[in-house]
C-alpha atoms as a PDB file:
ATOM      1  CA  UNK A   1     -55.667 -35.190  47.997  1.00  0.00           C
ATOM      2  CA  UNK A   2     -58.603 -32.404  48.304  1.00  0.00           C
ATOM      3  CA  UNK A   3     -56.777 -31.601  52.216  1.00  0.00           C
ATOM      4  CA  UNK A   4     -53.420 -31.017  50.331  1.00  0.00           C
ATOM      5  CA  UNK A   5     -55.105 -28.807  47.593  1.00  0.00           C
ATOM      6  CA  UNK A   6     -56.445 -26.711  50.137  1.00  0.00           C
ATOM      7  CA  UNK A   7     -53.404 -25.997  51.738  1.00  0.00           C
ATOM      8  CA  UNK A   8     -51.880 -25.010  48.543  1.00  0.00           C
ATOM      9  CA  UNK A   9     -54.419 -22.094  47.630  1.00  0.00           C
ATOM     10  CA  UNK A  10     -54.941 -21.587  51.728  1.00  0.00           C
ATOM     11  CA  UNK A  11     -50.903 -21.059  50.798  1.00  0.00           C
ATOM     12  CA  UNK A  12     -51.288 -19.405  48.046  1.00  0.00           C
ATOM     13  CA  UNK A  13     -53.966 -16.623  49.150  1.00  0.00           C
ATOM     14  CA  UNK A  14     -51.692 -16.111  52.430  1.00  0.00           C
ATOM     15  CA  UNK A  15     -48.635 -15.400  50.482  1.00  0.00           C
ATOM     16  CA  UNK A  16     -51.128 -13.232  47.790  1.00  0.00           C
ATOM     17  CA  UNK A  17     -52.420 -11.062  50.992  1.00  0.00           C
ATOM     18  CA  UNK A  18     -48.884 -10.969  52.327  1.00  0.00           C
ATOM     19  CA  UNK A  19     -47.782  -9.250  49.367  1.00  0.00           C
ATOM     20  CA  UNK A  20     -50.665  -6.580  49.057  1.00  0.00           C
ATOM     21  CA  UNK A  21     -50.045  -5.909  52.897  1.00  0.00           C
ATOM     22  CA  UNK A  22     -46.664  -4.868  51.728  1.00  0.00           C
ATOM     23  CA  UNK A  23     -47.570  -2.684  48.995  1.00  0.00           C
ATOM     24  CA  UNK A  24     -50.037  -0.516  51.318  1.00  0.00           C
ATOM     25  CA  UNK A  25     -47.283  -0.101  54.284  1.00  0.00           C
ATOM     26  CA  UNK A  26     -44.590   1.284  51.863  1.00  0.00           C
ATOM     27  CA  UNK A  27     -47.104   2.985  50.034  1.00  0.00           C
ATOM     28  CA  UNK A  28     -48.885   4.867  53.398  1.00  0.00           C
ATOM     29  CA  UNK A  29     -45.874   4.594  56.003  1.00  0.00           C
ATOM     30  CA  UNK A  30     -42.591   4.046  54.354  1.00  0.00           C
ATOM     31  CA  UNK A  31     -39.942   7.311  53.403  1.00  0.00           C
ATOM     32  CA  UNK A  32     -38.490   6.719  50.163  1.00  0.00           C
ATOM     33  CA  UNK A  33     -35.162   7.404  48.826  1.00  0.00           C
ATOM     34  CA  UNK A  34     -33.302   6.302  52.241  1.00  0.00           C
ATOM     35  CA  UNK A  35     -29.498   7.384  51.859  1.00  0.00           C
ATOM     36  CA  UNK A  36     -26.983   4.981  54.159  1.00  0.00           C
ATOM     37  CA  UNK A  37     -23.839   6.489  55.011  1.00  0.00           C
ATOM     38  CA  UNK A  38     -20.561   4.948  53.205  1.00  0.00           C
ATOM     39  CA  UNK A  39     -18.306   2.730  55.456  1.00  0.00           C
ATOM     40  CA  UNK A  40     -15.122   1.792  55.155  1.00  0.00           C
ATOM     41  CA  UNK A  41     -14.924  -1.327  56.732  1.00  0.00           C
ATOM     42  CA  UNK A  42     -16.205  -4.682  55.644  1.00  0.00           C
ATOM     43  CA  UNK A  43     -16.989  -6.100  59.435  1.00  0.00           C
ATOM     44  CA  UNK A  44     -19.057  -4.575  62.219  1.00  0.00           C
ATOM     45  CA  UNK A  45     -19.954  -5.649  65.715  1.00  0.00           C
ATOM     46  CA  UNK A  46     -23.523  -4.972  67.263  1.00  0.00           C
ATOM     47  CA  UNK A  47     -22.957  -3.936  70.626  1.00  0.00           C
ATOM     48  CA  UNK A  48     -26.751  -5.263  72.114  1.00  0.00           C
ATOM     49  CA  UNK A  49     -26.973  -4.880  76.228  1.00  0.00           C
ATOM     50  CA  UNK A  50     -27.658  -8.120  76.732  1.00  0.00           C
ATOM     51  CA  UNK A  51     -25.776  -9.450  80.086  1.00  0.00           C
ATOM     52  CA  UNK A  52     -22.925 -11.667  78.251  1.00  0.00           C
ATOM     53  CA  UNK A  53     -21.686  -8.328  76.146  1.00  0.00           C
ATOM     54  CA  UNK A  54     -18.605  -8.396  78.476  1.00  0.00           C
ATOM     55  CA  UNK A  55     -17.997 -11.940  77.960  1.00  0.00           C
ATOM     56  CA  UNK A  56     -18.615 -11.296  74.173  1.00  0.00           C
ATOM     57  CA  UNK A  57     -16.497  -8.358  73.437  1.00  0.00           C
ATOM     58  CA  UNK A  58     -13.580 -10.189  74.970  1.00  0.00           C
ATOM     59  CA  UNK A  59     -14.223 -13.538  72.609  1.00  0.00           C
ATOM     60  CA  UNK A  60     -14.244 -10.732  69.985  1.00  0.00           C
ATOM     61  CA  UNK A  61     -11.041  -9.381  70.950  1.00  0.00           C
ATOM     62  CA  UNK A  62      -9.507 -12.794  70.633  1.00  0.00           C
ATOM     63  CA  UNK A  63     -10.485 -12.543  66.592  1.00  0.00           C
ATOM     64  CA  UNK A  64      -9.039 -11.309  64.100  1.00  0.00           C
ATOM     65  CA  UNK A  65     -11.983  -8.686  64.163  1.00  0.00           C
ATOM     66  CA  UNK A  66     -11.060  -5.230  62.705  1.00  0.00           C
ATOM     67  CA  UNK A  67     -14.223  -3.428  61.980  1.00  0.00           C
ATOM     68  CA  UNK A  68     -16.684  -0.758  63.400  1.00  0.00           C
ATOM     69  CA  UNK A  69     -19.262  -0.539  66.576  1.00  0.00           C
ATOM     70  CA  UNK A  70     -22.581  -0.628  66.136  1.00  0.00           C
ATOM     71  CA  UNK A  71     -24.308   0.692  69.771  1.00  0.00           C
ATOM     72  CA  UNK A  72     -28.190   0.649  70.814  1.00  0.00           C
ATOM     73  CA  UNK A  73     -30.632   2.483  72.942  1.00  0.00           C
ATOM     74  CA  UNK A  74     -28.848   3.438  76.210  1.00  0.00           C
ATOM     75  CA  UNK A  75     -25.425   2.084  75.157  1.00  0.00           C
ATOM     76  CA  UNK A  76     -24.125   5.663  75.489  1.00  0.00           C
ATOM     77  CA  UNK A  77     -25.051   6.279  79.024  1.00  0.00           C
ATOM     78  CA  UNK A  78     -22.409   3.437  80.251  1.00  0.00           C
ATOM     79  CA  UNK A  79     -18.753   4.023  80.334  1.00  0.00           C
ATOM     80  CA  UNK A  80     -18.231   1.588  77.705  1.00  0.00           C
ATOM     81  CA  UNK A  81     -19.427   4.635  75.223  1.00  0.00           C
ATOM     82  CA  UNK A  82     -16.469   6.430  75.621  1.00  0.00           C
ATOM     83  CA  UNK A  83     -14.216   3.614  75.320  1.00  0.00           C
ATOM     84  CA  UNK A  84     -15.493   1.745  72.623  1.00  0.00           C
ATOM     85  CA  UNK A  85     -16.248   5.071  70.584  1.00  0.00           C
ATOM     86  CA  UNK A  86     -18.976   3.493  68.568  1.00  0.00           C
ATOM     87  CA  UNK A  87     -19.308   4.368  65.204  1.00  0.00           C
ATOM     88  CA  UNK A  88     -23.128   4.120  64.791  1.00  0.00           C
ATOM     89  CA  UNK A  89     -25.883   4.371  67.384  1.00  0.00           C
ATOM     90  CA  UNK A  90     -28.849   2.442  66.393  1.00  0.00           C
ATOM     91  CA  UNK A  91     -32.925   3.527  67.781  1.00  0.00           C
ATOM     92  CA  UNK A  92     -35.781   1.401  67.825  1.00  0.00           C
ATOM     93  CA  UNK A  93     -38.283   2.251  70.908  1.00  0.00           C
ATOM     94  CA  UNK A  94     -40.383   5.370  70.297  1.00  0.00           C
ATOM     95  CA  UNK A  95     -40.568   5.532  73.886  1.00  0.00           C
ATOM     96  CA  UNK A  96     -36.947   6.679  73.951  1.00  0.00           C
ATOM     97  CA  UNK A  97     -37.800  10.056  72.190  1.00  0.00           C
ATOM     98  CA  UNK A  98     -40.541  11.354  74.777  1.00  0.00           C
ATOM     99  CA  UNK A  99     -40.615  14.876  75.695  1.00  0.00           C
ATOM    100  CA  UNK A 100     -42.738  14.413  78.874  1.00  0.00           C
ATOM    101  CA  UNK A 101     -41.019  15.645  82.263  1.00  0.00           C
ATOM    102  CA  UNK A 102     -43.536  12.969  83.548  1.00  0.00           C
ATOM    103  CA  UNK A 103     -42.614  10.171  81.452  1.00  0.00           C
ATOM    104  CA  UNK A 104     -41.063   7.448  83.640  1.00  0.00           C
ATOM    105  CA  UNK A 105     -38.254   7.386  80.686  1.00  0.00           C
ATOM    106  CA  UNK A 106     -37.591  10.626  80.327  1.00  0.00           C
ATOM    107  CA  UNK A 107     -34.533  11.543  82.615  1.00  0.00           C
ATOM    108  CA  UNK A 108     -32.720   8.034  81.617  1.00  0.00           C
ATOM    109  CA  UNK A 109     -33.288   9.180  77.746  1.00  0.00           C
ATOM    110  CA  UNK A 110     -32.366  12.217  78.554  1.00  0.00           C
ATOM    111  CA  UNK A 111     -28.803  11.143  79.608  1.00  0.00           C
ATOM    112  CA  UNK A 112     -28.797   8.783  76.553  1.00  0.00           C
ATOM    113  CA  UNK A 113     -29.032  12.243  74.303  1.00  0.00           C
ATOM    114  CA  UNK A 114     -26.832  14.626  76.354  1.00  0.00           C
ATOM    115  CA  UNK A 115     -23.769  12.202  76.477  1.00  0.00           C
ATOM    116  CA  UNK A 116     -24.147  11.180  72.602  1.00  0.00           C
ATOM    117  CA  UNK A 117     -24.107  15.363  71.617  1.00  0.00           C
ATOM    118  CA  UNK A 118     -22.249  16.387  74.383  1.00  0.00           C
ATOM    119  CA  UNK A 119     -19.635  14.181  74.882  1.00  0.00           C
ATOM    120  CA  UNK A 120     -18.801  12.662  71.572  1.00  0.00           C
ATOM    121  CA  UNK A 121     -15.576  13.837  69.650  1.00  0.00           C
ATOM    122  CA  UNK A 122     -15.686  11.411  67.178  1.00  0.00           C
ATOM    123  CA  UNK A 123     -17.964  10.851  64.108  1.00  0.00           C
ATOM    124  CA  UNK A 124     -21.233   9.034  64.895  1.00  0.00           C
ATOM    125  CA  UNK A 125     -24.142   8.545  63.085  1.00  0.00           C
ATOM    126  CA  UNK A 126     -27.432   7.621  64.808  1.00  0.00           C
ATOM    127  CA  UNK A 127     -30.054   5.766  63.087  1.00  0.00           C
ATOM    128  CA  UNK A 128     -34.337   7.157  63.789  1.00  0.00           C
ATOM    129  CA  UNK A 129     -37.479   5.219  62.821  1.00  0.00           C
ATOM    130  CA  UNK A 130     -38.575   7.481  60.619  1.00  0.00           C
ATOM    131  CA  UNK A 131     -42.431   7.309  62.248  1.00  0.00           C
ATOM    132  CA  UNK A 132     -40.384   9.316  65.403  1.00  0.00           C
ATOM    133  CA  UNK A 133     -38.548  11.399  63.597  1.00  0.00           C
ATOM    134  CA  UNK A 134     -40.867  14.884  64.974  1.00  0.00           C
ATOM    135  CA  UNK A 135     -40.169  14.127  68.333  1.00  0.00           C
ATOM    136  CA  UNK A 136     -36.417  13.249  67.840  1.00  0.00           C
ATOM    137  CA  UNK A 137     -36.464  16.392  65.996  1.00  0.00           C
ATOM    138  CA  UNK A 138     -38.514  18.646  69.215  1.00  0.00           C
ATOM    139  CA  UNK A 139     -36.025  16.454  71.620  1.00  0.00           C
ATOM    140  CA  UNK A 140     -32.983  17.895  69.949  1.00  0.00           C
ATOM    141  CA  UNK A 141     -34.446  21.507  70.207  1.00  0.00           C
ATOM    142  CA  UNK A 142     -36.310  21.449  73.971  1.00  0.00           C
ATOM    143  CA  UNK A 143     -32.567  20.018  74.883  1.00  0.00           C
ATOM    144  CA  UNK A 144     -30.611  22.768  73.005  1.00  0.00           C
ATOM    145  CA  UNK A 145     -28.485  19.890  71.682  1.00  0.00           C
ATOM    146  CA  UNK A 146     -26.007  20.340  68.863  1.00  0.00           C
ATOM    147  CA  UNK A 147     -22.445  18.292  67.991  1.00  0.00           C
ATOM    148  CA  UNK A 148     -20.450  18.540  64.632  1.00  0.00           C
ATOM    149  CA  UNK A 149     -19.585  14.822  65.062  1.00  0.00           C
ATOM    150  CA  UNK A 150     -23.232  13.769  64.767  1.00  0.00           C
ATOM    151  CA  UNK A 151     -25.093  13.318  61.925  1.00  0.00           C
ATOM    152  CA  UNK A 152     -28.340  10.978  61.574  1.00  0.00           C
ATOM    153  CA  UNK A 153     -30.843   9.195  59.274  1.00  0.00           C
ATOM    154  CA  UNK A 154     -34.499   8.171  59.797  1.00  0.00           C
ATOM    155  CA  UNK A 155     -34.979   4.622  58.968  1.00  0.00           C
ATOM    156  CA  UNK A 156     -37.984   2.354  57.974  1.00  0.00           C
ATOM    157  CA  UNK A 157     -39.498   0.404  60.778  1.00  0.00           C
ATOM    158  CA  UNK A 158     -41.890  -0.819  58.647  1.00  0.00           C
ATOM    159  CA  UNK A 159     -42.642  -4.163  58.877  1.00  0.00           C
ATOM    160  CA  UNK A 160     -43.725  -6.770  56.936  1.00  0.00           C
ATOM    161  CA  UNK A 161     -42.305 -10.826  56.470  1.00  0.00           C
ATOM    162  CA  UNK A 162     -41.287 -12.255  53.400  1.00  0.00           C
ATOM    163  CA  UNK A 163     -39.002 -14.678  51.622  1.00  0.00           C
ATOM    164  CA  UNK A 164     -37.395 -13.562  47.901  1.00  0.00           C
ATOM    165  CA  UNK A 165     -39.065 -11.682  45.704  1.00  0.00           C
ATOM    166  CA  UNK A 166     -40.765  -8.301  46.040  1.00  0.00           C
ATOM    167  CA  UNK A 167     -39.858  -8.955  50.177  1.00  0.00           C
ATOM    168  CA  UNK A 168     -36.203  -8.725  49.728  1.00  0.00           C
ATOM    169  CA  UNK A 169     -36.382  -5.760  46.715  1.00  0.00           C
ATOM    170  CA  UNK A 170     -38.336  -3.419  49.455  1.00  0.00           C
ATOM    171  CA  UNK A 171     -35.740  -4.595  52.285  1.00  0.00           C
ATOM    172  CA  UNK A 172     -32.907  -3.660  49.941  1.00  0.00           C
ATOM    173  CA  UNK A 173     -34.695  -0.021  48.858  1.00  0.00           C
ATOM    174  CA  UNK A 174     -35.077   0.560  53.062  1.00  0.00           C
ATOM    175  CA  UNK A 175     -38.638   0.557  52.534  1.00  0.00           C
ATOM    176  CA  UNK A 176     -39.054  -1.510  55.366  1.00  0.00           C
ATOM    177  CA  UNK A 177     -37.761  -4.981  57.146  1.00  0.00           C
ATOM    178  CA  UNK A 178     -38.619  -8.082  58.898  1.00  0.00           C
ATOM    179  CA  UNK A 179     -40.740  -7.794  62.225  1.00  0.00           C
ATOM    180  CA  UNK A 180     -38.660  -4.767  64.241  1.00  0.00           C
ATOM    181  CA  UNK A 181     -39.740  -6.279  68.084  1.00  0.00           C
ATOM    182  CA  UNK A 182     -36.180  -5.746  69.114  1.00  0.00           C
ATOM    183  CA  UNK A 183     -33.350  -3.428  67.967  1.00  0.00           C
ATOM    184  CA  UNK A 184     -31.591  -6.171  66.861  1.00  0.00           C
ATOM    185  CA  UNK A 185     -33.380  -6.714  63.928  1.00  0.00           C
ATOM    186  CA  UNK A 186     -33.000  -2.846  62.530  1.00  0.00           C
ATOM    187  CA  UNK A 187     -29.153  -3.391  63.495  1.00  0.00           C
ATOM    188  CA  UNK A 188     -28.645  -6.273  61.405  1.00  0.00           C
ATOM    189  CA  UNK A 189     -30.718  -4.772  58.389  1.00  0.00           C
ATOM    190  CA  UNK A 190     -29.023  -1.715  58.722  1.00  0.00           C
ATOM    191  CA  UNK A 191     -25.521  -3.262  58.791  1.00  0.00           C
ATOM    192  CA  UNK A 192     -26.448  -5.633  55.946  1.00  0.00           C
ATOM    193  CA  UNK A 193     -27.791  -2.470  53.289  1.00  0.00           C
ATOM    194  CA  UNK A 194     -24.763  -0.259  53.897  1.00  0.00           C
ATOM    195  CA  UNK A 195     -22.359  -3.195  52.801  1.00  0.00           C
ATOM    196  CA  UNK A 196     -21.090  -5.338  55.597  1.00  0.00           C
ATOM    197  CA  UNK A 197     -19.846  -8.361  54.900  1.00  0.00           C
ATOM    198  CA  UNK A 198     -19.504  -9.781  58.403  1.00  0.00           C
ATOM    199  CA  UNK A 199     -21.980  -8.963  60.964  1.00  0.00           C
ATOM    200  CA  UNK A 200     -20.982  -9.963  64.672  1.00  0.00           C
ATOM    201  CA  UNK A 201     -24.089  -9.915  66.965  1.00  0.00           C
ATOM    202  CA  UNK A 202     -22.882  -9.306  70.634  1.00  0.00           C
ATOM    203  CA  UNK A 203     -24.872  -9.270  73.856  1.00  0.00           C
ATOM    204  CA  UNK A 204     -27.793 -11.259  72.334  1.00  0.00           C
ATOM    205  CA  UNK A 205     -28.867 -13.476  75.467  1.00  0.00           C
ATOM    206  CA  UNK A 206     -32.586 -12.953  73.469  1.00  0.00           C
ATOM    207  CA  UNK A 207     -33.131 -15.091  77.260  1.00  0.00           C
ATOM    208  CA  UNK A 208     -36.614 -12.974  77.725  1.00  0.00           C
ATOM    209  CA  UNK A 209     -38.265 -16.367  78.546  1.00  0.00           C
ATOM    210  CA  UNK A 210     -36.395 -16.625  81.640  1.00  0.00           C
ATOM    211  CA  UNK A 211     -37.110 -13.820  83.398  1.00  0.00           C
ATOM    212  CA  UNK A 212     -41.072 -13.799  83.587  1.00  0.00           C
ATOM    213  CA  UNK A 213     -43.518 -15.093  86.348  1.00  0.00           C
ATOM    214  CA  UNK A 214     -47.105 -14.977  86.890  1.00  0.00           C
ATOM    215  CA  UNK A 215     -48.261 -13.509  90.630  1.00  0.00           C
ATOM    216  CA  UNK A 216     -51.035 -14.424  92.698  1.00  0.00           C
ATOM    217  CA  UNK A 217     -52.961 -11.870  90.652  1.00  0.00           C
ATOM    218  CA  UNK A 218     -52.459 -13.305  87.301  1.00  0.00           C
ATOM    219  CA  UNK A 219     -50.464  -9.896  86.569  1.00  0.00           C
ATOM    220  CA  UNK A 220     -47.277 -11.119  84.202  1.00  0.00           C
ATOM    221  CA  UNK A 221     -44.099 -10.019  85.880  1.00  0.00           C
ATOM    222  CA  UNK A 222     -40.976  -9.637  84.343  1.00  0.00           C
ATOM    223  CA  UNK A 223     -37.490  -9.275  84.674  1.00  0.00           C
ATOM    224  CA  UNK A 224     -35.300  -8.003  81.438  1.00  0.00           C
ATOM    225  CA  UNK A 225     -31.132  -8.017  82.150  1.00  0.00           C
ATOM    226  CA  UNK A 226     -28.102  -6.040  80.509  1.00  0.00           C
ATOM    227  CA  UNK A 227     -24.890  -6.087  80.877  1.00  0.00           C
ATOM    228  CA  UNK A 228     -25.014  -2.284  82.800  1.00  0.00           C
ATOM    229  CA  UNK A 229     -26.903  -3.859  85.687  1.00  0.00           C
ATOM    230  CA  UNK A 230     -24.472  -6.070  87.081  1.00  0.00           C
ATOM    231  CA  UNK A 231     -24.905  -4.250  90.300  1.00  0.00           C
ATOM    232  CA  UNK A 232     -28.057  -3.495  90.845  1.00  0.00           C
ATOM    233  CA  UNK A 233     -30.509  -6.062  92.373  1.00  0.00           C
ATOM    234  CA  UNK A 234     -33.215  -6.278  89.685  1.00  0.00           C
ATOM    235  CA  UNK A 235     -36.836  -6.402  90.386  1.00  0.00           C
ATOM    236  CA  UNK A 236     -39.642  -7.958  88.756  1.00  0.00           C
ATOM    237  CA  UNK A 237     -42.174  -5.759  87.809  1.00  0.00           C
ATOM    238  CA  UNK A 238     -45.605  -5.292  85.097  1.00  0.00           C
ATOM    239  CA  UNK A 239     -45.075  -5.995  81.751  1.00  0.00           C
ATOM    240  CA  UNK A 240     -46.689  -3.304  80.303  1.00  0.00           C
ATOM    241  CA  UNK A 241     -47.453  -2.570  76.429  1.00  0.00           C
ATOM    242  CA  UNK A 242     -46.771   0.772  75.860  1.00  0.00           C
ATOM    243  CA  UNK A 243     -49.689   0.769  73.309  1.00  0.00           C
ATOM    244  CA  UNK A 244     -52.646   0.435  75.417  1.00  0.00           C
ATOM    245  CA  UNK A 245     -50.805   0.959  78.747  1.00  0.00           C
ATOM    246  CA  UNK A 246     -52.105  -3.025  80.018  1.00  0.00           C
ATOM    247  CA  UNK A 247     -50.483  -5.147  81.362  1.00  0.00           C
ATOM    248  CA  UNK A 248     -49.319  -8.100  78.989  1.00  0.00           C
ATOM    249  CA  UNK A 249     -50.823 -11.804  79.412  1.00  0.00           C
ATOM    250  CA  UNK A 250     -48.926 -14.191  79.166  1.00  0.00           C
ATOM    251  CA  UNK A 251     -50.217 -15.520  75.833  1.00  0.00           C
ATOM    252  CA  UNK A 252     -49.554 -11.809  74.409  1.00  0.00           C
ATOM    253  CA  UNK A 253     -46.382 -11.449  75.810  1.00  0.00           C
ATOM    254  CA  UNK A 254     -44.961 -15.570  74.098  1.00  0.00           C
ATOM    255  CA  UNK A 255     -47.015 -14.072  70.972  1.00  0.00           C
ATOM    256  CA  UNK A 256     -44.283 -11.325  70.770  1.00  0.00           C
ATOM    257  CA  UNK A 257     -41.338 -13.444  71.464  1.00  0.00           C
ATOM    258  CA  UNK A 258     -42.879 -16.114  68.436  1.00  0.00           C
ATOM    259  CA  UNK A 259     -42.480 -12.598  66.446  1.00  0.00           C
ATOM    260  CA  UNK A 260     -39.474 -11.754  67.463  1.00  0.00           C
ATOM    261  CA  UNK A 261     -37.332 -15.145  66.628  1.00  0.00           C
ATOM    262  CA  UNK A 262     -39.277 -15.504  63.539  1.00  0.00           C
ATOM    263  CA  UNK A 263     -38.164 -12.344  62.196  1.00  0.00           C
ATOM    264  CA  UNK A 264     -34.692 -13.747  62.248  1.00  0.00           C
ATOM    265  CA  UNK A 265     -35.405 -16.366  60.142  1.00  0.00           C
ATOM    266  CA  UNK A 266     -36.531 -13.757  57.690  1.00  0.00           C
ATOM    267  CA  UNK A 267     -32.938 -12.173  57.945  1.00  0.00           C
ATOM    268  CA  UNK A 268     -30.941 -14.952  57.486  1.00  0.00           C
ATOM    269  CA  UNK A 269     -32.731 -15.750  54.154  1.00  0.00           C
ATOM    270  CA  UNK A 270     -31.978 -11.753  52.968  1.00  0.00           C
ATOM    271  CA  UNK A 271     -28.305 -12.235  54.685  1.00  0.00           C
ATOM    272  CA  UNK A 272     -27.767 -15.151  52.453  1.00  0.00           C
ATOM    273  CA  UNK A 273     -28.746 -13.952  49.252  1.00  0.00           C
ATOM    274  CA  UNK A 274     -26.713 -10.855  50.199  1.00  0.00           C
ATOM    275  CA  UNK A 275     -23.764 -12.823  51.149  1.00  0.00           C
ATOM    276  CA  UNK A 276     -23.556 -11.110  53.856  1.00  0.00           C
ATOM    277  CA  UNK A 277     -22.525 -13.307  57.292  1.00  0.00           C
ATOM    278  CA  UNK A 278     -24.175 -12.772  60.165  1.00  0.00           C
ATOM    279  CA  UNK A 279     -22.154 -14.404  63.326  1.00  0.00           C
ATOM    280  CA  UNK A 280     -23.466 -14.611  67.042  1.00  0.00           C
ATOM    281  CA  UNK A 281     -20.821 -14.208  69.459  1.00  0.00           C
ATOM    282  CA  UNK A 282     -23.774 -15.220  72.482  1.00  0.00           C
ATOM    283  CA  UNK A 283     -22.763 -18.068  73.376  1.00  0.00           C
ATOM    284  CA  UNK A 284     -26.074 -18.635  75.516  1.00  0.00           C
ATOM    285  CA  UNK A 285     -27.794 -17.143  73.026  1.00  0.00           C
ATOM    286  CA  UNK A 286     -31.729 -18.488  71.783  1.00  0.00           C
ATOM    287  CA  UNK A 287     -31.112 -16.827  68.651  1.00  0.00           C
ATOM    288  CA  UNK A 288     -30.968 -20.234  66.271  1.00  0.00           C
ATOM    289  CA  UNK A 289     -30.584 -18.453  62.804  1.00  0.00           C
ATOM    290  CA  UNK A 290     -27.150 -17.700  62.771  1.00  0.00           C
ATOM    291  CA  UNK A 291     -23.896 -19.622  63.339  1.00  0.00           C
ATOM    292  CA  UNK A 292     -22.796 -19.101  66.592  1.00  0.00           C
ATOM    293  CA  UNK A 293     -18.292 -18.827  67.664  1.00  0.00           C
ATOM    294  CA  UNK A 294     -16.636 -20.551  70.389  1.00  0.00           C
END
């Protein structure tokens, strides 16, 4: 009796600290007043660049799906780009707006930018964390980069977990949204607050677990797959966090993936009381939230 009355205030407090947590992140890091742009469709398809997006577009074609693209990160440097002519482009990764000549990213980002305002000719809106929206900003300039076609909004990446309540009021207002460890999660948010009503998740292998190894070192190796590197032999290398520029251990690195699938239990609960329906094409897929197609 005493044991369970503990857990009910340890509850409590949690869910009490959880909430003040929230208030200080909108209050100190969130951009108010987020305007979506209007669709016209009531479906969309996230294009992630997971390995099985090949597989998955073609189950997709096989559905009576008539709705818009949703593309991420270096979707636009492959060839399906042009021939998918996604309608929204979707950024996560500050990483992908460095400036720095030396930045191991910097020429593959740069390609990502030049073929979006370059050699788009239909209407596309990209989607910024707000927190990176100066360096999107001096990216656009140092690149001389300009395209009628393109227009863009910086997002929330705020993050903070909740159920209900004040949770799902900030989530609708954009003020911020479950865990954002992948670009999944911002996609699905995104596509949920602009007024889908069918959210197709493509690409979403989410197999991370299976391409990691320890060395002789103890240095955590890993290997991450997408669909564009079919034929290239891919290496393992050094998990790095891009925050402290260590190497991940292996108790850091399943720490992030416990974030990662958690968050999407966080989105099914909004997606619900949205009725919104989220729908994994992946057939291999780890993602467990949402119903999965044959």
């Amino acid at each position: 009796m005493f044991t369970s009355v503990l857990i009910s205030i340890q509850t409590f407090l949690k869910r009490i600290s959880n909430v003040l947590i929230a208030f200080i992140k909108v209050a100190f890091l969130s951009k108010w007043f987020v305007k979506l742009p209007p669709i016209e469709m009531n479906e969309i398809a996230v294009l992630a660049n997971g390995p099985s997006l090949d597989k998955d577009l073609e189950k997709l074609r096989q559905k009576p799906f008539n709705g818009d693209y949703m593309c991420v990160n270096h979707f636009p440097s492959t060839t399906k780009y042009l021939e998918l002519q996604p309608k929204f482009v979707v950024f996560c990764d500050a990483a992908l707006f460095t400036t720095s000549a030396d930045h191991h990213l910097y020429d593959g980002n740069k390609k990502v930018f030049n073929n979006i305002f370059n050699k788009t000719t239909w209407d596309i809106h990209l989607f910024v964390p707000h927190s990176s929206r100066k360096n999107f900003q001096k990216l656009i300039k140092i690149h001389g980069l300009s395209n009628v076609h393109v227009s863009y909004t910086f997002y929330n990446t705020t993050n903070f977990n909740g159920n209900g309540g004040i949770f799902h009021s900030f989530y609708q207002r954009q003020l911020g949204m479950p865990d954002p460890r992948t670009v999944v999660t911002p996609c699905v948010m995104l596509s949920i607050n602009m007024g889908f009503k069918k959210v197709f998740l493509t690409g979403v292998d989410h197999n991370f677990h299976e391409g990691i190894k320890v060395n002789q070192d103890n240095q955590l190796l890993v290997r991450i797959d997408h669909f564009y590197d079919e034929h290239r032999e891919q290496k393992y290398t050094p998990f790095i966090n891009s925050a402290n520029g260590k190497v991940y251990t292996i108790g850091e690195l399943f720490e992030v993936l416990q974030k990662i699938f958690r968050s999407y239990g966080y989105i099914a609960k909004f997606a619900s009381k949205k009725n919104v329906q989220i729908i994994n094409c992946t057939e291999s897929s780890f993602i467990d939230e949402f119903i999965k197609i044959n």
